[in-house]
N, C-alpha and C. Protein backbone atom coordinates (compact mmCIF):
# COMPACT_ATOMS: atom_id res chain seq x y z
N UNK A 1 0.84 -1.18 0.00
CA UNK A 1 0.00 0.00 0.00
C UNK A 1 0.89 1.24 0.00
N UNK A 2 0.44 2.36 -0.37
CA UNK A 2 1.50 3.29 -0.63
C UNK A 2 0.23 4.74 -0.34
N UNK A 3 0.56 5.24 0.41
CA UNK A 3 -0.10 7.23 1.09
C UNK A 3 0.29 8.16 0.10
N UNK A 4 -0.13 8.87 -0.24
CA UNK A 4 -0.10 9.83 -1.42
C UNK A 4 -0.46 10.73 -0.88
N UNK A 5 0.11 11.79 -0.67
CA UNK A 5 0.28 13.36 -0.02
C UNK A 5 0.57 14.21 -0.77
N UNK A 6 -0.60 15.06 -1.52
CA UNK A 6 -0.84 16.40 -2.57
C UNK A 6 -1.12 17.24 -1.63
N UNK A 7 0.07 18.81 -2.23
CA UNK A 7 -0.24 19.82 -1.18
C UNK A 7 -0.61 20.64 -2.81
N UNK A 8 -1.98 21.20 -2.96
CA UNK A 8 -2.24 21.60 -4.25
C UNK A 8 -2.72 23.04 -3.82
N UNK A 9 -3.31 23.64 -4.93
CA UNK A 9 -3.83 25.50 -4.71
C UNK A 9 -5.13 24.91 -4.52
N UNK A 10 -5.63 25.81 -3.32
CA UNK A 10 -6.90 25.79 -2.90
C UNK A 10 -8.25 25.24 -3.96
N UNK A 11 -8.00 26.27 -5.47
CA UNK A 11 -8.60 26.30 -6.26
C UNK A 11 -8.94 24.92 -7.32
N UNK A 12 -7.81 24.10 -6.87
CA UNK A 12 -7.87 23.10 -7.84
C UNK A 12 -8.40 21.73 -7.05
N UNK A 13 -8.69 21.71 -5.88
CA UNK A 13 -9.17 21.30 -5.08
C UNK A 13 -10.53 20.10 -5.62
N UNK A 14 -11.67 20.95 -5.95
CA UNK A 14 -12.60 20.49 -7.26
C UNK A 14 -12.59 19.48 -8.28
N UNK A 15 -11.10 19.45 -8.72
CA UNK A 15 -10.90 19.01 -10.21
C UNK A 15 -9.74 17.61 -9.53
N UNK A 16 -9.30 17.83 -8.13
CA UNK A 16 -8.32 17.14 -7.97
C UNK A 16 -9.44 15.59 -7.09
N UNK A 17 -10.79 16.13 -6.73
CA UNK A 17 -11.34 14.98 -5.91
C UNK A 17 -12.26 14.66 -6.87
N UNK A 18 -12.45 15.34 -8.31
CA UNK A 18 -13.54 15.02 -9.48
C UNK A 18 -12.12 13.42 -10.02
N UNK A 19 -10.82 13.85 -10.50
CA UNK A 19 -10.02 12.97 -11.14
C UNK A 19 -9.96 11.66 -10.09
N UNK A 20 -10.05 11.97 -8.54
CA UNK A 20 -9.83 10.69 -8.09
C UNK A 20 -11.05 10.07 -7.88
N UNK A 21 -12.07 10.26 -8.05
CA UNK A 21 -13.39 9.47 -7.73
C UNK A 21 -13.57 9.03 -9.00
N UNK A 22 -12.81 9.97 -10.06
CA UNK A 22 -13.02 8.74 -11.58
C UNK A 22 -12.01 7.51 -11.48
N UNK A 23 -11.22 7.41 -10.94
CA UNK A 23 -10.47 6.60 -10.49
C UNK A 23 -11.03 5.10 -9.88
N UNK A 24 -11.97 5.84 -9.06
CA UNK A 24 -12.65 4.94 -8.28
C UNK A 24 -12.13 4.75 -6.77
N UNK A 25 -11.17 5.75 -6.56
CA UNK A 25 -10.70 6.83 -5.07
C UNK A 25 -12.02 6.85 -4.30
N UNK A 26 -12.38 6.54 -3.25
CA UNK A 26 -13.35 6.92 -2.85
C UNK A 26 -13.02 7.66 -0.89
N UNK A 27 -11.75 6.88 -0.79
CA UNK A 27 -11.25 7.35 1.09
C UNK A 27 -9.96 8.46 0.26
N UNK A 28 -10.52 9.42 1.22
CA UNK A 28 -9.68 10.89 0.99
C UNK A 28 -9.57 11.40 2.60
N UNK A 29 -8.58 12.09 2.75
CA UNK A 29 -8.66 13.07 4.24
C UNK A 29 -7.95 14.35 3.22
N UNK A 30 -8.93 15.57 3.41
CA UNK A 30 -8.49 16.93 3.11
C UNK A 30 -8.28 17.88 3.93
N UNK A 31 -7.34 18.57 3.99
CA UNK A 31 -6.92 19.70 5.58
C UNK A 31 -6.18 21.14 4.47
N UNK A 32 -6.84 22.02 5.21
CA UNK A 32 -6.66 23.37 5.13
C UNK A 32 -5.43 23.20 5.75
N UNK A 33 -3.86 23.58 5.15
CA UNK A 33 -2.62 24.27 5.39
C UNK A 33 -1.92 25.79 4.70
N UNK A 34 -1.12 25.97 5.20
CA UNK A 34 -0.26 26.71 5.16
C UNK A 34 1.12 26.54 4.73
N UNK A 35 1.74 26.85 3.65
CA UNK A 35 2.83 27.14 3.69
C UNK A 35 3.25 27.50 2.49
N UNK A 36 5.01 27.29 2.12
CA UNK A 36 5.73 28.42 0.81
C UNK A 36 6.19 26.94 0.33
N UNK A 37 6.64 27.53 -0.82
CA UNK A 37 8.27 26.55 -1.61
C UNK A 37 9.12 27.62 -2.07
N UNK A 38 9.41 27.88 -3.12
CA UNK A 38 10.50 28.50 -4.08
C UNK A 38 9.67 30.11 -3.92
N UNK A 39 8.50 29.94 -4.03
CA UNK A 39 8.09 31.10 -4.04
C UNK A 39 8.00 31.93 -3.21
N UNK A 40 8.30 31.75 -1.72
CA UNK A 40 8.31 32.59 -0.84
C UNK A 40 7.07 33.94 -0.39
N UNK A 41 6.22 33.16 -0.83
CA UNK A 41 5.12 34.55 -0.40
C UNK A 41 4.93 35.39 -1.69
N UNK A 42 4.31 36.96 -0.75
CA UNK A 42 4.18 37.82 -1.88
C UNK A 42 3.94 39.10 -1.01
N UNK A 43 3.71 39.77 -1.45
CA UNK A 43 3.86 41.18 -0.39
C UNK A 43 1.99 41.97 -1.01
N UNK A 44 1.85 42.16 0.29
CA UNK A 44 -0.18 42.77 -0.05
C UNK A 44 0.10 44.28 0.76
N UNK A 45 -0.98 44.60 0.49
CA UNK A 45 -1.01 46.12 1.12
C UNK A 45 -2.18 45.83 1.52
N UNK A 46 -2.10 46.79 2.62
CA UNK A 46 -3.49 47.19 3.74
C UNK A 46 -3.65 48.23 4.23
N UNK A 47 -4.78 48.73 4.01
CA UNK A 47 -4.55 50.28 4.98
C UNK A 47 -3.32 51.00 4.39
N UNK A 48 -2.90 51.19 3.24
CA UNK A 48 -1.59 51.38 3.00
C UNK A 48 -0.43 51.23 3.35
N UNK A 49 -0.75 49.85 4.36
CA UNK A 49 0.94 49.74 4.53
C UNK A 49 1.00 48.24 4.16
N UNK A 50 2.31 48.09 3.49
CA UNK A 50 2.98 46.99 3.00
C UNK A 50 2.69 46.15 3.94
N UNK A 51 3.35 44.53 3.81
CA UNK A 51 3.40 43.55 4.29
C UNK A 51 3.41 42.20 3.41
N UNK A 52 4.37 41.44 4.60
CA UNK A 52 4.62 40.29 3.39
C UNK A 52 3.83 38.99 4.30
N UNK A 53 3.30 38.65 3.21
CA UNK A 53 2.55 37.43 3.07
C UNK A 53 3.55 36.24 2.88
N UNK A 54 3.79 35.19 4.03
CA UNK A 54 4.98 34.33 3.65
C UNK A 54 4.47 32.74 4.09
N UNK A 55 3.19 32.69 4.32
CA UNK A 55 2.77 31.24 4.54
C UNK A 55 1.30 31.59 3.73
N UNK A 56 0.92 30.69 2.96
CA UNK A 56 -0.09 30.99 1.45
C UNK A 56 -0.36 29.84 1.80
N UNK A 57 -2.06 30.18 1.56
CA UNK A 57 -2.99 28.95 2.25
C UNK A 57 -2.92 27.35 0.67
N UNK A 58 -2.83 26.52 1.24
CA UNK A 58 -2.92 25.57 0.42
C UNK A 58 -3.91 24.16 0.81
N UNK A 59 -3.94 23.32 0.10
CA UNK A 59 -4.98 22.26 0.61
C UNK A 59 -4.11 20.99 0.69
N UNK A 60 -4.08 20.15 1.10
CA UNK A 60 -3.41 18.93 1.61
C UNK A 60 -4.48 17.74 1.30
N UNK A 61 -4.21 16.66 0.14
CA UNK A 61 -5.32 15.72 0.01
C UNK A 61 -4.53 14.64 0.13
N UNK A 62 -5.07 13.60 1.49
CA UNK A 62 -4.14 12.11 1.59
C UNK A 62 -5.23 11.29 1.10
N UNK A 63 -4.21 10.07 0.76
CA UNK A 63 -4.86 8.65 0.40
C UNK A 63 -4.17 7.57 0.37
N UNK A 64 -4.70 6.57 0.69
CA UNK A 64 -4.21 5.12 0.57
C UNK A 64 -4.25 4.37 -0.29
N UNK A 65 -3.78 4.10 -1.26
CA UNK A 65 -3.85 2.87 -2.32
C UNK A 65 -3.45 2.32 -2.54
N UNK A 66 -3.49 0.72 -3.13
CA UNK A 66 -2.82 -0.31 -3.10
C UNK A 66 -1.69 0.02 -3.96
N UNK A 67 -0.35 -0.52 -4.15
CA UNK A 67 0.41 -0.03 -4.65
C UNK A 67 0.42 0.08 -5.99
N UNK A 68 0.43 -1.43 -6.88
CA UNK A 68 -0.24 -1.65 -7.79
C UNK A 68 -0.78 -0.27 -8.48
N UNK A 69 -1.72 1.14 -7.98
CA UNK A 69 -2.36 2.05 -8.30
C UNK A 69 -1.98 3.44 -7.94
N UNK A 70 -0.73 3.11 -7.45
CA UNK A 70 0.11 4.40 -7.14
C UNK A 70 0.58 5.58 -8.38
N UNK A 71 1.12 4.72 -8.86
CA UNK A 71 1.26 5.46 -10.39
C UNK A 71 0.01 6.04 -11.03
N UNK A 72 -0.57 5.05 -11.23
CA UNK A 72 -2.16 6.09 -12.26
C UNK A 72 -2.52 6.91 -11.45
N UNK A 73 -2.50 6.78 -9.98
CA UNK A 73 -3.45 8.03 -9.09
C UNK A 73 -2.57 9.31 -9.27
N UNK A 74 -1.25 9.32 -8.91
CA UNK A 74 -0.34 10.33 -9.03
C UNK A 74 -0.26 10.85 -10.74
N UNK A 75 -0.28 10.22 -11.46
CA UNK A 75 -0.70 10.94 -12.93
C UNK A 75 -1.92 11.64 -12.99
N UNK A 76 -2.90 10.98 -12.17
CA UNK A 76 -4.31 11.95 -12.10
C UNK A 76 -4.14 13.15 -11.43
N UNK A 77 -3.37 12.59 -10.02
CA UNK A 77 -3.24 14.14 -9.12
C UNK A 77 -2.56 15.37 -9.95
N UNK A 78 -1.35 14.62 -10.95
CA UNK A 78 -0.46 15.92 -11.45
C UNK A 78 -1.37 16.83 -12.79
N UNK A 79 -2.39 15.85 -13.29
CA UNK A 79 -2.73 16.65 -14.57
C UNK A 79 -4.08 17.30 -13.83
N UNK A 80 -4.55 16.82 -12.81
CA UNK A 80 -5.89 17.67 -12.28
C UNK A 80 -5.75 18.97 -11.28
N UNK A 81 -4.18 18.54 -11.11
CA UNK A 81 -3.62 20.02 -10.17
C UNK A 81 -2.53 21.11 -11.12
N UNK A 82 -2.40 20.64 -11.90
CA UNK A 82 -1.07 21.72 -12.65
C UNK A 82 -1.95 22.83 -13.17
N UNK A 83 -1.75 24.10 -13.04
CA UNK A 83 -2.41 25.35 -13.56
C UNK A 83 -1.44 25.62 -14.66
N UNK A 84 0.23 25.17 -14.23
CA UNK A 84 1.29 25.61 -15.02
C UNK A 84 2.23 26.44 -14.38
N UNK A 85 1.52 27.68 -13.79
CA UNK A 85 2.24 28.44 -12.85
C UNK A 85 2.85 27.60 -11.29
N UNK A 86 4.12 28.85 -11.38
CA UNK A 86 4.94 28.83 -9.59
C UNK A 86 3.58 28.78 -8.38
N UNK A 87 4.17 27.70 -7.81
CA UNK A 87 3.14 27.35 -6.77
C UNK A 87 2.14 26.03 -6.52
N UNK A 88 2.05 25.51 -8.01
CA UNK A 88 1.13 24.30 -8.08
C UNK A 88 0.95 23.26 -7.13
N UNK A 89 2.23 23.19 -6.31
CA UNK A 89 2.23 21.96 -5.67
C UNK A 89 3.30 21.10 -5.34
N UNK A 90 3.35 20.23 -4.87
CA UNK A 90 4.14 19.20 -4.72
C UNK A 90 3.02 17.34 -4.53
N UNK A 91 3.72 16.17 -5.01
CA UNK A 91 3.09 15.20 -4.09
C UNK A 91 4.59 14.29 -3.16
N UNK A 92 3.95 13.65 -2.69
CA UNK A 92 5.08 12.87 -1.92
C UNK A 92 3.87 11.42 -1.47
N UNK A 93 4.87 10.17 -2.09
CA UNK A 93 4.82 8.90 -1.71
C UNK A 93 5.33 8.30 -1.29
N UNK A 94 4.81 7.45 0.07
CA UNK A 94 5.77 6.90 1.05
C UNK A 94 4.74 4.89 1.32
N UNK A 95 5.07 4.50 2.11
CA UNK A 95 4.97 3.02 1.82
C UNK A 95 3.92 3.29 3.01
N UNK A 96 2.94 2.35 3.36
CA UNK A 96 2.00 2.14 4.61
C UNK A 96 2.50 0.71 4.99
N UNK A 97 2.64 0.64 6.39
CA UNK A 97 2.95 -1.23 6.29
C UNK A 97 1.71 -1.95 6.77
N UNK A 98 0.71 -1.32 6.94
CA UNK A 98 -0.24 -1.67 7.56
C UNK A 98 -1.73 -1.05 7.76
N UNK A 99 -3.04 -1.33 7.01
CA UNK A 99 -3.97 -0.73 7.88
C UNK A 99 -5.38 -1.31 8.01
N UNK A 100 -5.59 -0.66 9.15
CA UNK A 100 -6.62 -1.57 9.60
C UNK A 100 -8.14 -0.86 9.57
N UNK A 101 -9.52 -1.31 9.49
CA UNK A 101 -11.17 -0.78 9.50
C UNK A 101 -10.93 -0.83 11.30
N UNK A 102 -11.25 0.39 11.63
CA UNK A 102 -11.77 -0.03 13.11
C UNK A 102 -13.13 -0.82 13.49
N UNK A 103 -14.13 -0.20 12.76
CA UNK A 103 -15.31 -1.16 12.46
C UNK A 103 -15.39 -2.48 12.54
N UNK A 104 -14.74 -2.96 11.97
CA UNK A 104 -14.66 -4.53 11.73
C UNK A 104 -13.34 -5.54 11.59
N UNK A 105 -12.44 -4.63 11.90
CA UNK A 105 -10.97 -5.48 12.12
C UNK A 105 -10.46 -5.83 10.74
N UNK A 106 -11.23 -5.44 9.16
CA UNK A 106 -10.13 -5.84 8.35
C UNK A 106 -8.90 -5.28 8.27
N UNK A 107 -7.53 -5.79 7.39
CA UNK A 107 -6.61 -5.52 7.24
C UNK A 107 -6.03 -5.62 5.88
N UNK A 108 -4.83 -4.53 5.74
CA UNK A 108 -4.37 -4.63 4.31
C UNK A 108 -5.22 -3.74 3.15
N UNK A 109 -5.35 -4.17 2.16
CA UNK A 109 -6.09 -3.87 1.13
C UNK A 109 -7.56 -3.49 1.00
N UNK A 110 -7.92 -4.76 2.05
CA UNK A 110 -9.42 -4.99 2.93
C UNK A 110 -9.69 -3.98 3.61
N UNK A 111 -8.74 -3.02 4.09
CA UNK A 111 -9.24 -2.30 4.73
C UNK A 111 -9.97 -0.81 4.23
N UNK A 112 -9.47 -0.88 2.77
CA UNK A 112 -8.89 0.56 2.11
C UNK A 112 -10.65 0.44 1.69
């Protein structure tokens, strides 16, 4: 099994849980974050005075899938999140060794 961690623009959010339910994705956890990459912010005005904006709200979408489906999901995440522009995102895949339904005690694959 393999966790798939997309930190995408708020905006693409829509298009990124439309590509994985065509998938047939159906367990997602989504969380409102914060933070930069290369881009470092941006500077806003208020009241006329400057200020820099240096943590830019982003969305965070996890999932579990058998490994086997790691690849096609992450091709979905990259073409349903790329705008093109600085900022799009990042994903990151890491291994699960284990998971379990609290409900009913399955495990593995069974559980997903």
């Amino acid at each position: 099994m393999k966790k798939i961690e997309a930190i995408i623009q708020p905006f693409k959010l829509d298009a990124v849980k439309e590509a994985l339910q065509g998938l047939g994705i159906e367990g997602m956890t989504i969380s409102e974050v914060r933070g930069h990459g290369r881009q470092k912010g941006h500077k806003e005005t208020y009241r006329g005075q400057e200020y820099q904006v240096d943590l830019l709200p982003k969305v965070k979408v996890e999932t579990i899938v058998p490994a086997a489906r790691s690849e096609e999901v992450v091709n979905a995440l990259c073409t349903a999140a790329r705008s093109g522009k600085i900022g799009d995102g990042k994903i990151f895949v890491s291994d699960v060794a284990e998971a379990i339904r609290i409900r009913n005690g399955d495990r593995g694959d069974a559980a997903l």
